[in-house]
C-alpha atoms as a PDB file:
ATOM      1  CA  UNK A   1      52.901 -41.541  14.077  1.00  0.00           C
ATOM      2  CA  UNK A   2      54.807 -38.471  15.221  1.00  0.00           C
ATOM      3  CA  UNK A   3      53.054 -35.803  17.626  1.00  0.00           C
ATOM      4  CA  UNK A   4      52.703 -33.726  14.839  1.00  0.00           C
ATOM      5  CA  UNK A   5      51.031 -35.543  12.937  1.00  0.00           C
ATOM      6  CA  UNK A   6      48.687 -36.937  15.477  1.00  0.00           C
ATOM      7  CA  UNK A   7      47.720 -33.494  16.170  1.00  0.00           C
ATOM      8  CA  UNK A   8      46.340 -33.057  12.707  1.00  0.00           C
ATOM      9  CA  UNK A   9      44.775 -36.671  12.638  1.00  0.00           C
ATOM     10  CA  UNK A  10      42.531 -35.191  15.717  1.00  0.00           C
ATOM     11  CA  UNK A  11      41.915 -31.628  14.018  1.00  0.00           C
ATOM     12  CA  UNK A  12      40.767 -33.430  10.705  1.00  0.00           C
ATOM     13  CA  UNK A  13      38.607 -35.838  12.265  1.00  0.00           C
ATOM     14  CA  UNK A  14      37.298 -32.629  15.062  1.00  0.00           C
ATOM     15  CA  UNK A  15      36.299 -31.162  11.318  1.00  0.00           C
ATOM     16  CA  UNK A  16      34.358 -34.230  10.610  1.00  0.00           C
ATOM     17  CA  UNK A  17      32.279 -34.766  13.371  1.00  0.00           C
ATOM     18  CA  UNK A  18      31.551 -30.711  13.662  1.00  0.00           C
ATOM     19  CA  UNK A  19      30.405 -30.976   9.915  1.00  0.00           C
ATOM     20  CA  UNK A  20      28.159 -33.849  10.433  1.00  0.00           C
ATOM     21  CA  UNK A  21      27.171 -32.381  13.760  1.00  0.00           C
ATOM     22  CA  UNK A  22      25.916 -28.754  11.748  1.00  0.00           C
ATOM     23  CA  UNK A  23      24.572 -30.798   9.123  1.00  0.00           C
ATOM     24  CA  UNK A  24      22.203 -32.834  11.732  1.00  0.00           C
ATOM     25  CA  UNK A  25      21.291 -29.612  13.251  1.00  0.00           C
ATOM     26  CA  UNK A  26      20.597 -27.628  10.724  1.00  0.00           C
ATOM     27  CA  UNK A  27      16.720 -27.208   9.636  1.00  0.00           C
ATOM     28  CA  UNK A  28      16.015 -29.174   6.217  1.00  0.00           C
ATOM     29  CA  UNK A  29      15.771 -26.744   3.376  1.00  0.00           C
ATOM     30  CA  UNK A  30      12.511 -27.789   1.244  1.00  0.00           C
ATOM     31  CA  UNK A  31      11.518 -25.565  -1.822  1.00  0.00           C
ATOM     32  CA  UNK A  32       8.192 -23.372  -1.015  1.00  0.00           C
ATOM     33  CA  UNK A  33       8.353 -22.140  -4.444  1.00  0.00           C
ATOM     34  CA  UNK A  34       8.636 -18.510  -2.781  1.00  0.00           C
ATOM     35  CA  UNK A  35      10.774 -15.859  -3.469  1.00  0.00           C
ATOM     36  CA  UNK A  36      10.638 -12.742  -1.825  1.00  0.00           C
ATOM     37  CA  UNK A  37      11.215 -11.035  -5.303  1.00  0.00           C
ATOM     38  CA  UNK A  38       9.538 -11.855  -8.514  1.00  0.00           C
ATOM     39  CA  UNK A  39       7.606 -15.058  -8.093  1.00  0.00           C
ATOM     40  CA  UNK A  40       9.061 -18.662  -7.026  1.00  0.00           C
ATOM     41  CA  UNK A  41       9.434 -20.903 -10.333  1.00  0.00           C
ATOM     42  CA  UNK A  42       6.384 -21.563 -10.031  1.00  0.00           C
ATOM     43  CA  UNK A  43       3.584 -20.993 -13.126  1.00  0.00           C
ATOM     44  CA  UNK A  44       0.288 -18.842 -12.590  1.00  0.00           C
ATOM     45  CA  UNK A  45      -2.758 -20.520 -13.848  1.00  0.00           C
ATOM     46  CA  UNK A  46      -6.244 -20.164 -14.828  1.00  0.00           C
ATOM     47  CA  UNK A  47      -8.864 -20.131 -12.306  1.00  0.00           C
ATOM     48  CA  UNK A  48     -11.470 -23.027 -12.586  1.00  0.00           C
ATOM     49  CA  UNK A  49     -14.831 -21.674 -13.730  1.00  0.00           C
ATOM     50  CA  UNK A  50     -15.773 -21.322  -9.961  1.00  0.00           C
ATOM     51  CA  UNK A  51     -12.892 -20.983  -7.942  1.00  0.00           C
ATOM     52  CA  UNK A  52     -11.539 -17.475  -9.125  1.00  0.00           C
ATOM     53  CA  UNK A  53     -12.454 -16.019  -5.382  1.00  0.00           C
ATOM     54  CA  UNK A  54     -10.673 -18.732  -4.078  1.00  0.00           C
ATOM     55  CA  UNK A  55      -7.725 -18.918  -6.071  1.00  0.00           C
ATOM     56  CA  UNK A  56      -7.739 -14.702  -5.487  1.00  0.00           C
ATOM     57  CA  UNK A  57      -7.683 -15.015  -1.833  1.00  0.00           C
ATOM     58  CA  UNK A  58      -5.339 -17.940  -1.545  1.00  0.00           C
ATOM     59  CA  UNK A  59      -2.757 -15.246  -3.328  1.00  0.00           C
ATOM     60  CA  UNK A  60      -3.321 -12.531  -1.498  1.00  0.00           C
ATOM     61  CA  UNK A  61      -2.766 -14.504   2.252  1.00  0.00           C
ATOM     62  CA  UNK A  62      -0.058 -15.792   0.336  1.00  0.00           C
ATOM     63  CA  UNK A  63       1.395 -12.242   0.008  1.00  0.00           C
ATOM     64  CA  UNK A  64       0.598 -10.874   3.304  1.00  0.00           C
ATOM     65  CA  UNK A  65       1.994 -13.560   4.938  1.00  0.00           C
ATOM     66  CA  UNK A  66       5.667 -13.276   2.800  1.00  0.00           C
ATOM     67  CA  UNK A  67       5.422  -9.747   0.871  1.00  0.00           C
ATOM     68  CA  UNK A  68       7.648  -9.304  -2.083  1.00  0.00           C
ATOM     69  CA  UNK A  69       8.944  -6.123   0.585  1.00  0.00           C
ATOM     70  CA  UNK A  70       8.467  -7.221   4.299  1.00  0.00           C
ATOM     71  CA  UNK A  71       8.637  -2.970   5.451  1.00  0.00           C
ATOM     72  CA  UNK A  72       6.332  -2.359   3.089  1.00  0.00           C
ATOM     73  CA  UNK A  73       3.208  -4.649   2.589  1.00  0.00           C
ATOM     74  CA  UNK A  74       0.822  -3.367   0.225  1.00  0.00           C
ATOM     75  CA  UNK A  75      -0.861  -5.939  -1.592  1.00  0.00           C
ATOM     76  CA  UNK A  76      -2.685  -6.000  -4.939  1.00  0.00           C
ATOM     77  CA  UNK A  77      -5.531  -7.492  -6.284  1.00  0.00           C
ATOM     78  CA  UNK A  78      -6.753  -7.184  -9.608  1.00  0.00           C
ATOM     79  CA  UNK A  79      -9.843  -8.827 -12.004  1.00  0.00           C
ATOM     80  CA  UNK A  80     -12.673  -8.086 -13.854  1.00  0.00           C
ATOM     81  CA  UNK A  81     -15.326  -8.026 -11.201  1.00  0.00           C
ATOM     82  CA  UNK A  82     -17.829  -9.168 -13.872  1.00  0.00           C
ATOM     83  CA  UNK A  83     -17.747 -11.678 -16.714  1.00  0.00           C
ATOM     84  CA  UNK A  84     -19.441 -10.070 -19.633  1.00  0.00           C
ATOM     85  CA  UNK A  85     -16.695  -7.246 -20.653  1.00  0.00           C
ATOM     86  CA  UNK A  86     -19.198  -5.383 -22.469  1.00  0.00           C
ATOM     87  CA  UNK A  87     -20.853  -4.280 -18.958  1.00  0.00           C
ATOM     88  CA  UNK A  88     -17.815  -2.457 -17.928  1.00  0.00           C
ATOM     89  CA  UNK A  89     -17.448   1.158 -18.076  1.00  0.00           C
ATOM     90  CA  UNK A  90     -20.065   2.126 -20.476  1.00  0.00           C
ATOM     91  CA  UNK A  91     -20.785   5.138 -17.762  1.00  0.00           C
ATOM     92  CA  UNK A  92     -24.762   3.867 -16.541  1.00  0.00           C
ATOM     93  CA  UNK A  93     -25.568   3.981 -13.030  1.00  0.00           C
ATOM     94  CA  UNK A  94     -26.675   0.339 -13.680  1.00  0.00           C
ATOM     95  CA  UNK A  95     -23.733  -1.052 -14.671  1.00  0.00           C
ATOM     96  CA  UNK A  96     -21.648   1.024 -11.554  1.00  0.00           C
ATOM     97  CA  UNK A  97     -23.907  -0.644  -9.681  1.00  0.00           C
ATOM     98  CA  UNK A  98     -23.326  -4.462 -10.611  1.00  0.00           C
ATOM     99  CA  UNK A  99     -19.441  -3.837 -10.287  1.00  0.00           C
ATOM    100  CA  UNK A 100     -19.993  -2.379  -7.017  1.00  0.00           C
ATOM    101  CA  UNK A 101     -22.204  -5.381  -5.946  1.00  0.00           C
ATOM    102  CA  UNK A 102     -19.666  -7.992  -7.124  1.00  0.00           C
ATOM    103  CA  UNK A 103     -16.641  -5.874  -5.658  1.00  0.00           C
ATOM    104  CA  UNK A 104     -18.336  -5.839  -2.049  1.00  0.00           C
ATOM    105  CA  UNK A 105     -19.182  -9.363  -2.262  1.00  0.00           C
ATOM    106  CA  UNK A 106     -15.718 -10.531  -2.911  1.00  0.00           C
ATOM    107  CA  UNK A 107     -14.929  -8.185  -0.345  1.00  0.00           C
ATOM    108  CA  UNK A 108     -17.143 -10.235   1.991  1.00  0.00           C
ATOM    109  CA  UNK A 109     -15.319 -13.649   1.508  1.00  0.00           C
ATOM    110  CA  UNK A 110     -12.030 -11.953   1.950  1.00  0.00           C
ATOM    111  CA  UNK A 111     -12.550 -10.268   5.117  1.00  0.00           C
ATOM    112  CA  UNK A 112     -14.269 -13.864   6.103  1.00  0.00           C
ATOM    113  CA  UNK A 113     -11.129 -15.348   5.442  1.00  0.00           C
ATOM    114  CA  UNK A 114      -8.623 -12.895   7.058  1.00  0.00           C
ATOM    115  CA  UNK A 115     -10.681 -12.509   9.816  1.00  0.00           C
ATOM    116  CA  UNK A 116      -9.503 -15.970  11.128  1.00  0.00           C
ATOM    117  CA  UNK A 117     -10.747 -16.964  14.873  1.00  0.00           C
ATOM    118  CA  UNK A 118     -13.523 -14.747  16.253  1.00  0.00           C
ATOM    119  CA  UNK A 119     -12.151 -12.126  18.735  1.00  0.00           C
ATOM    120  CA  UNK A 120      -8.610 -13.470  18.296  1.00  0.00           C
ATOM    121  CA  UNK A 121      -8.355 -11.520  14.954  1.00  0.00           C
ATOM    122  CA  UNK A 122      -6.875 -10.368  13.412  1.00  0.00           C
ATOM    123  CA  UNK A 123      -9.223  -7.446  12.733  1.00  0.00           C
ATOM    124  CA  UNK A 124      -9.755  -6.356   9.404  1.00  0.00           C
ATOM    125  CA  UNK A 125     -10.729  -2.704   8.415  1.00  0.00           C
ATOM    126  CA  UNK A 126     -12.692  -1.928   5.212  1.00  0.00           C
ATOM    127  CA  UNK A 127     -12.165   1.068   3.486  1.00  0.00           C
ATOM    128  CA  UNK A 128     -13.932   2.653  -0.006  1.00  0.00           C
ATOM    129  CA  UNK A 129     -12.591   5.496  -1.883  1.00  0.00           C
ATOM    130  CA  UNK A 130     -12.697   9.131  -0.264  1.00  0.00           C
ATOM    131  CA  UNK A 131     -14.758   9.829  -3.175  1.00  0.00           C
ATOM    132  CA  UNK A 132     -17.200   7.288  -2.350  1.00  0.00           C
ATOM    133  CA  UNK A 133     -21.033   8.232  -2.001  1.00  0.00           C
ATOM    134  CA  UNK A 134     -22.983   7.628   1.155  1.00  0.00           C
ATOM    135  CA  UNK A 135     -25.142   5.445  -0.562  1.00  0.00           C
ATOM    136  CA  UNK A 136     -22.291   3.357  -1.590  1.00  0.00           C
ATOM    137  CA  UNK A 137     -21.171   2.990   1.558  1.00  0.00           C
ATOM    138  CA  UNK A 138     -24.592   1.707   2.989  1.00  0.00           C
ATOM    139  CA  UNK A 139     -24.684  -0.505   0.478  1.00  0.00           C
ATOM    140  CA  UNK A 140     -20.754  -1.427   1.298  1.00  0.00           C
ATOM    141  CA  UNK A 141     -22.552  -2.327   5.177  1.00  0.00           C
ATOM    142  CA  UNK A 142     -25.032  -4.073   3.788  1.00  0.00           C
ATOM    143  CA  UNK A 143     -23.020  -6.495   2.054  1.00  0.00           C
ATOM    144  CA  UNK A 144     -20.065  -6.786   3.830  1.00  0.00           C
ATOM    145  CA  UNK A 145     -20.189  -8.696   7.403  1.00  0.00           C
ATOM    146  CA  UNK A 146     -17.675  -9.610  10.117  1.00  0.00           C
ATOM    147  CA  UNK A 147     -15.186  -6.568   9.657  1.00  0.00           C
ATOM    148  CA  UNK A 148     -14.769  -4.525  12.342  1.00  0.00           C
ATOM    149  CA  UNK A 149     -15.187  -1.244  10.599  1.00  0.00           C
ATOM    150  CA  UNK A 150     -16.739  -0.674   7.375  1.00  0.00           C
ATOM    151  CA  UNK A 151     -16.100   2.955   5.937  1.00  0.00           C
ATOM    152  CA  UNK A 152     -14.577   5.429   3.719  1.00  0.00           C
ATOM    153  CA  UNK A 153     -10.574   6.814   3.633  1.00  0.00           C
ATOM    154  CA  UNK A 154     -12.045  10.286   3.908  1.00  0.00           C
ATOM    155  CA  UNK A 155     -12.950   9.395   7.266  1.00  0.00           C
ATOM    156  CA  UNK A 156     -10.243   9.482  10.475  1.00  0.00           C
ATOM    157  CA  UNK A 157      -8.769   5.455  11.159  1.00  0.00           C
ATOM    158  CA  UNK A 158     -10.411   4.206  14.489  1.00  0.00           C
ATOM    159  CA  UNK A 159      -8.740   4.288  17.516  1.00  0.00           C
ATOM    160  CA  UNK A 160      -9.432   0.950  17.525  1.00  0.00           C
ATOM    161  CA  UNK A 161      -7.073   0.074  14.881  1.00  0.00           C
ATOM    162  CA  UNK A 162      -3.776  -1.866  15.970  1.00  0.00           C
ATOM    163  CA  UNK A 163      -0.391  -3.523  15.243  1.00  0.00           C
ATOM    164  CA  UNK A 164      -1.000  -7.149  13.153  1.00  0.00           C
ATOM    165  CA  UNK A 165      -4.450  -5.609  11.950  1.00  0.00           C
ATOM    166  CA  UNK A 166      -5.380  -5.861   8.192  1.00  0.00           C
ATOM    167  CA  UNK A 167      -6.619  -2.765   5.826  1.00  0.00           C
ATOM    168  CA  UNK A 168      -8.689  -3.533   2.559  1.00  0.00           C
ATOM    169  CA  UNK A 169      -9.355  -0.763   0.310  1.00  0.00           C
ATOM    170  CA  UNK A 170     -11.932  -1.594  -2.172  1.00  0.00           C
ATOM    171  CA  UNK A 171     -11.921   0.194  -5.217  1.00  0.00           C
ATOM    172  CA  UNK A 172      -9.806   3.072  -4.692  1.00  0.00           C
ATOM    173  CA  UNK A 173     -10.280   5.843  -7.585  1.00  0.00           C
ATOM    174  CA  UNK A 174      -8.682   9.386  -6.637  1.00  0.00           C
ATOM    175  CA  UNK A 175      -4.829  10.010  -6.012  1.00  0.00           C
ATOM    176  CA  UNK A 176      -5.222  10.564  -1.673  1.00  0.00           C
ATOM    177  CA  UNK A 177      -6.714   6.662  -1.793  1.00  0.00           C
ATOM    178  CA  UNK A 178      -3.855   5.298  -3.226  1.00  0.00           C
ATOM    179  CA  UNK A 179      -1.473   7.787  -1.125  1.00  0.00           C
ATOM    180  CA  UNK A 180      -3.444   6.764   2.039  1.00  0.00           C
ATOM    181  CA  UNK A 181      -3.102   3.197   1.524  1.00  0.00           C
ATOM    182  CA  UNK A 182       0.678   3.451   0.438  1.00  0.00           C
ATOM    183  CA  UNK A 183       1.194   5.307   4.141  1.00  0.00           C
ATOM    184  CA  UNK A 184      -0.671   3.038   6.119  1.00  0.00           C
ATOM    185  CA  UNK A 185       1.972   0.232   4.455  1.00  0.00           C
ATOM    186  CA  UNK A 186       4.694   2.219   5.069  1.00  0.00           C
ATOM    187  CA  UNK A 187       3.385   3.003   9.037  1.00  0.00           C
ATOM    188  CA  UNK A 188       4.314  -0.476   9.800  1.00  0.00           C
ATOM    189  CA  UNK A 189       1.283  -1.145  12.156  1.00  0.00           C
ATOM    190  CA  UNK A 190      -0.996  -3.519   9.445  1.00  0.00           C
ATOM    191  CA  UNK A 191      -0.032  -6.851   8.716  1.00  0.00           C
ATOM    192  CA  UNK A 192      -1.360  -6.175   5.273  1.00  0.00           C
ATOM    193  CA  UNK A 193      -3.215  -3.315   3.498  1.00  0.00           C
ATOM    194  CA  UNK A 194      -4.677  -5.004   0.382  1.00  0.00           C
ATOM    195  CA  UNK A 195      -6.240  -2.861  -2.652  1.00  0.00           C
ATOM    196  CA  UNK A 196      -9.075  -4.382  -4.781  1.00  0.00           C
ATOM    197  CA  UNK A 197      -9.443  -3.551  -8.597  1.00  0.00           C
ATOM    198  CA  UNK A 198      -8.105   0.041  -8.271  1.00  0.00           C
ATOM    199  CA  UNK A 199      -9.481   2.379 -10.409  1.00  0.00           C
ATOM    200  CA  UNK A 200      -7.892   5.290 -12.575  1.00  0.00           C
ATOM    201  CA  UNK A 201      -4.269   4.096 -11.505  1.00  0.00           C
ATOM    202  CA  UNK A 202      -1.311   6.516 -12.864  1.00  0.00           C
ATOM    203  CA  UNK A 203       2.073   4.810 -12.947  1.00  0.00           C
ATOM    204  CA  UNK A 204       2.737   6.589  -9.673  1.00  0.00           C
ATOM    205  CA  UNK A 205      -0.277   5.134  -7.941  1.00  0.00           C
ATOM    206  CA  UNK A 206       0.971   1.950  -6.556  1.00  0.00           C
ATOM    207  CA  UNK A 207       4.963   1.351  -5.662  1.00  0.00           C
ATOM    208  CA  UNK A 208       7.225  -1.539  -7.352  1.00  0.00           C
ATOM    209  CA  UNK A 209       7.446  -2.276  -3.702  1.00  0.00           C
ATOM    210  CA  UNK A 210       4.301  -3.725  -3.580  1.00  0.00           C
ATOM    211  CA  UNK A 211       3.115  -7.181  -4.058  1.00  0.00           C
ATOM    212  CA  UNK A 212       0.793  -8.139  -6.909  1.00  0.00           C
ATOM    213  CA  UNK A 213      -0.882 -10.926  -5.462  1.00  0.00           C
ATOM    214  CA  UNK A 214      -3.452 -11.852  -7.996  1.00  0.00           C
ATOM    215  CA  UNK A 215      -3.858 -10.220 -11.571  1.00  0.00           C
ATOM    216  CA  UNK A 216      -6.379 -11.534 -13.930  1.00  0.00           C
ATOM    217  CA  UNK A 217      -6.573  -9.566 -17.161  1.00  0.00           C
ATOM    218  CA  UNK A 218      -8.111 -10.601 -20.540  1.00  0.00           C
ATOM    219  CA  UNK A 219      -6.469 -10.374 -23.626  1.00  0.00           C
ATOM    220  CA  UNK A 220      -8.173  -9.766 -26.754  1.00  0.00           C
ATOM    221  CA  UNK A 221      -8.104  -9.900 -30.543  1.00  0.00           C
ATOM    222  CA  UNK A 222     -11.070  -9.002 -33.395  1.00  0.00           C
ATOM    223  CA  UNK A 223     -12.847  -7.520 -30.342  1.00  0.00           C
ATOM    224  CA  UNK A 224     -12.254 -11.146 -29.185  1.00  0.00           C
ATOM    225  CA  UNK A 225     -11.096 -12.701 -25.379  1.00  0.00           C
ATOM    226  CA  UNK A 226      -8.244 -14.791 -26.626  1.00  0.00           C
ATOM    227  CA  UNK A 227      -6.098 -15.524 -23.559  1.00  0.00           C
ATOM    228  CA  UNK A 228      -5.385 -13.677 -20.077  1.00  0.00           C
ATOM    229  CA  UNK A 229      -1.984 -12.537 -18.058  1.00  0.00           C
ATOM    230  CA  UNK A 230      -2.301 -13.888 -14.547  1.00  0.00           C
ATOM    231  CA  UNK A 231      -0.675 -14.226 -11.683  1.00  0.00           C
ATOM    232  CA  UNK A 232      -1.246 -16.319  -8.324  1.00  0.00           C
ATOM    233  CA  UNK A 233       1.432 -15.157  -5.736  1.00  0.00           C
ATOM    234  CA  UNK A 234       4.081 -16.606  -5.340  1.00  0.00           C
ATOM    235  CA  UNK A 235       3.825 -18.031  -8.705  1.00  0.00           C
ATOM    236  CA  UNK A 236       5.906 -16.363 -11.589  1.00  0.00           C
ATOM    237  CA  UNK A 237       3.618 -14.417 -14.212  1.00  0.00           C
ATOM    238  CA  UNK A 238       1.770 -15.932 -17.362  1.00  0.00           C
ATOM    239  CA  UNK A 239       0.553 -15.402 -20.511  1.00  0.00           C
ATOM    240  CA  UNK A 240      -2.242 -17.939 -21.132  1.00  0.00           C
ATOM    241  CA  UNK A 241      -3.777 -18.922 -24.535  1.00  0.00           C
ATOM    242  CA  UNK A 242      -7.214 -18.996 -23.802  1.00  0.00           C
ATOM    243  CA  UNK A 243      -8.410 -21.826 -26.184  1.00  0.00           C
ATOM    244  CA  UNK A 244      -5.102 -24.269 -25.453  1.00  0.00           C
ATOM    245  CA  UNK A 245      -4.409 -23.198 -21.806  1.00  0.00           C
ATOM    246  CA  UNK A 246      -1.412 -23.305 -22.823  1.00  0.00           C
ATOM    247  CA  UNK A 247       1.412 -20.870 -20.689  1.00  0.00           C
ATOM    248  CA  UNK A 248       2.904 -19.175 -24.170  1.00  0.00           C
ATOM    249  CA  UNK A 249       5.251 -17.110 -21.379  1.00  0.00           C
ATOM    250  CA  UNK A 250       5.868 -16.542 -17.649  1.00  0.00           C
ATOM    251  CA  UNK A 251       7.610 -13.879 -16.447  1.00  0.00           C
ATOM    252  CA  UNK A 252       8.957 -12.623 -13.390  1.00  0.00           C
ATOM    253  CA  UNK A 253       8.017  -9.133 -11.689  1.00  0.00           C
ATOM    254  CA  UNK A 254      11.358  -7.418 -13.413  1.00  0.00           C
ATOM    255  CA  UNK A 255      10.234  -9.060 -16.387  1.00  0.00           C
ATOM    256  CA  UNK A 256       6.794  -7.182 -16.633  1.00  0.00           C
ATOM    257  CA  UNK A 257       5.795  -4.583 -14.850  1.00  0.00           C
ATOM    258  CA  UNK A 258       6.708  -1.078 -15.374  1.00  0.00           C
ATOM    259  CA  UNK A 259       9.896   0.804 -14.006  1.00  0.00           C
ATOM    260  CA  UNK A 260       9.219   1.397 -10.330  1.00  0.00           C
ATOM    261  CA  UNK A 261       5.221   0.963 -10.974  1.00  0.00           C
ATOM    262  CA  UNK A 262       3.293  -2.562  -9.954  1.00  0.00           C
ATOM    263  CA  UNK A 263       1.654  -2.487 -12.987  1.00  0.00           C
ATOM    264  CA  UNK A 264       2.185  -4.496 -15.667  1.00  0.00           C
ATOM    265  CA  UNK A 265       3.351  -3.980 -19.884  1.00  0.00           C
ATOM    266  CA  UNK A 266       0.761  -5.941 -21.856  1.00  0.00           C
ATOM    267  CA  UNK A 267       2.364  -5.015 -24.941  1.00  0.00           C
ATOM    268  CA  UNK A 268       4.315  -8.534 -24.858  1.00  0.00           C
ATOM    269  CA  UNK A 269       1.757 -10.753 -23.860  1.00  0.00           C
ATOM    270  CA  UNK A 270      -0.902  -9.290 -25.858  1.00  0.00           C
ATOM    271  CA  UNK A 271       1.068  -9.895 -28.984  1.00  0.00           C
ATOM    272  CA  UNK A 272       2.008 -13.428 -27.784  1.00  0.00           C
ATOM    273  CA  UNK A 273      -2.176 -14.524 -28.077  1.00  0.00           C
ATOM    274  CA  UNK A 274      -2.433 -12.022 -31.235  1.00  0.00           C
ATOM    275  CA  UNK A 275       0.192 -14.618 -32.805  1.00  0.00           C
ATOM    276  CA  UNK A 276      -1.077 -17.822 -30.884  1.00  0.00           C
ATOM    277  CA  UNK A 277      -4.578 -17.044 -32.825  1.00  0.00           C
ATOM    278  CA  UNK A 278      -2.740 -16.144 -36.331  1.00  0.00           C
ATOM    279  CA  UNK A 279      -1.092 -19.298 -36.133  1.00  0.00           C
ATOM    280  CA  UNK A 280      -3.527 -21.692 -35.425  1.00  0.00           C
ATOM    281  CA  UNK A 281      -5.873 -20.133 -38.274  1.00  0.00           C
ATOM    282  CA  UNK A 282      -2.859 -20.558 -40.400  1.00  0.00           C
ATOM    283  CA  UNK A 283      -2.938 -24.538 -39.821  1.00  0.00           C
ATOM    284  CA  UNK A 284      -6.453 -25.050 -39.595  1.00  0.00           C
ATOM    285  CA  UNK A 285      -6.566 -24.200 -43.241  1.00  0.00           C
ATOM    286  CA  UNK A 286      -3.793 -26.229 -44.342  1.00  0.00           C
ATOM    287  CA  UNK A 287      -5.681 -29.362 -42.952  1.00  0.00           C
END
């Protein structure tokens, strides 16, 4: 063997053991099904009868913890706080009232669940809307235990209020809400500043940059509840027949929200049940 080629002998098998060397060191890669954009692969699915609360918190930790936007970390969370549709927004004081209730007692087992250890935080900080009644907001106290500040955004942040802290807006219904909890995101101090059900929402009210952690949203036809879009972050989007369970789509967040708005077209999955329903009539009266 001449010196020459000796010399390359050693630098080929120097190339081996460095490879094998890296490969050893290097951190196995296992899939999360995360993504920081759009979902992981993964398929949202239907809560269980009883473990929609669950399921809803599960996604939103799941989003604080790896945003779709790590500078900006506004979370979404979005269901019908009540079961029987018909309750919903026929204008009573009554029926206000009942939303209100099961809002601030979801609230409750969120903030229970952020809150983590006892004084080793972090601390989370309850806001309603600016537009928000006094006796709301006693009511909001009433119901809502173990946050460290329970109040409206109308009101000045507590000194208090530090870096790794957590912000959930319940509710919000006037543009400064939205704008306040879009700048408290962008401030960088909060771990996570999560909105529940937001009300009166423009297209400009909540960023694409934000992460739509849970979305629950029932899909009718003849007046009917057919199937639902969800989503359970980091899982991709679905549209759900409601009879099958069957996932008739998933989509990612390019897929199905709105230009730069974290809301999403039902257009596409509401005609997806409409022809799910069509379908299946068709066949049942063939047989």
């Amino acid at each position: 063997m001449t010196r020459t080629s000796a010399f390359l002998f050693l630098i080929q098998l120097f190339g081996l053991a460095l490879s094998f060397s890296n490969e050893r060191l290097q951190p196995r890669r296992y899939d999360t099904s995360v993504s920081l954009f759009g979902g992981g692969g993964g398929v949202s699915k239907l809560p269980s009868p009883n473990g929609r609360d669950k399921q809803a918190i599960d996604s939103i930790k799941a989003a604080i913890s790896k945003p779709r936007n790590p500078s900006f970390p506004l979370v979404e969370c979005e269901f019908p706080p009540l079961e029987a549709l018909n309750k919903l927004g026929d204008g009573s004081q009554r029926s206000a009232d009942q939303v209100d209730s099961a809002n601030f007692a979801f609230a409750a087992k969120l903030v229970k669940s952020l809150s983590g250890i006892p004084f080793l935080g972090p601390n989370v900080y309850l806001f309603l809307s600016a537009a928000s009644s006094s006796r709301t907001i006693s009511k909001a106290k009433s119901i809502i235990k173990g946050a460290t500040y329970v109040g409206s955004l109308k009101d000045r942040i507590p000194d208090t209020f530090k870096t790794g802290d957590v912000v959930v807006v319940v509710a919000p219904c006037i543009g400064p809400d939205y704008s306040i909890a879009s700048q408290l995101a962008k401030d960088g101090i909060a771990s996570g500043v999560v909105i529940i059900n937001g009300l009166a929402k423009s297209a400009k009210s909540v960023s694409g940059s934000a992460t739509m952690a849970y979305y629950l949203k029932p899909l009718t036809y003849n007046s009917q509840v057919v199937g639902y879009l969800c989503r359970n972050y980091p899982n991709d989007w679905a549209t759900v027949d409601l009879l099958s369970k069957q996932v008739l789509k998933s989509y990612k967040d390019e897929e199905i929200l709105f230009g730069d708005s974290n809301a999403p077209d039902l257009r596409g999955p509401g005609f997806l049940v409409q022809k799910c329903v069509d379908e299946r009539a068709i066949q049942s009266r063939k047989n």
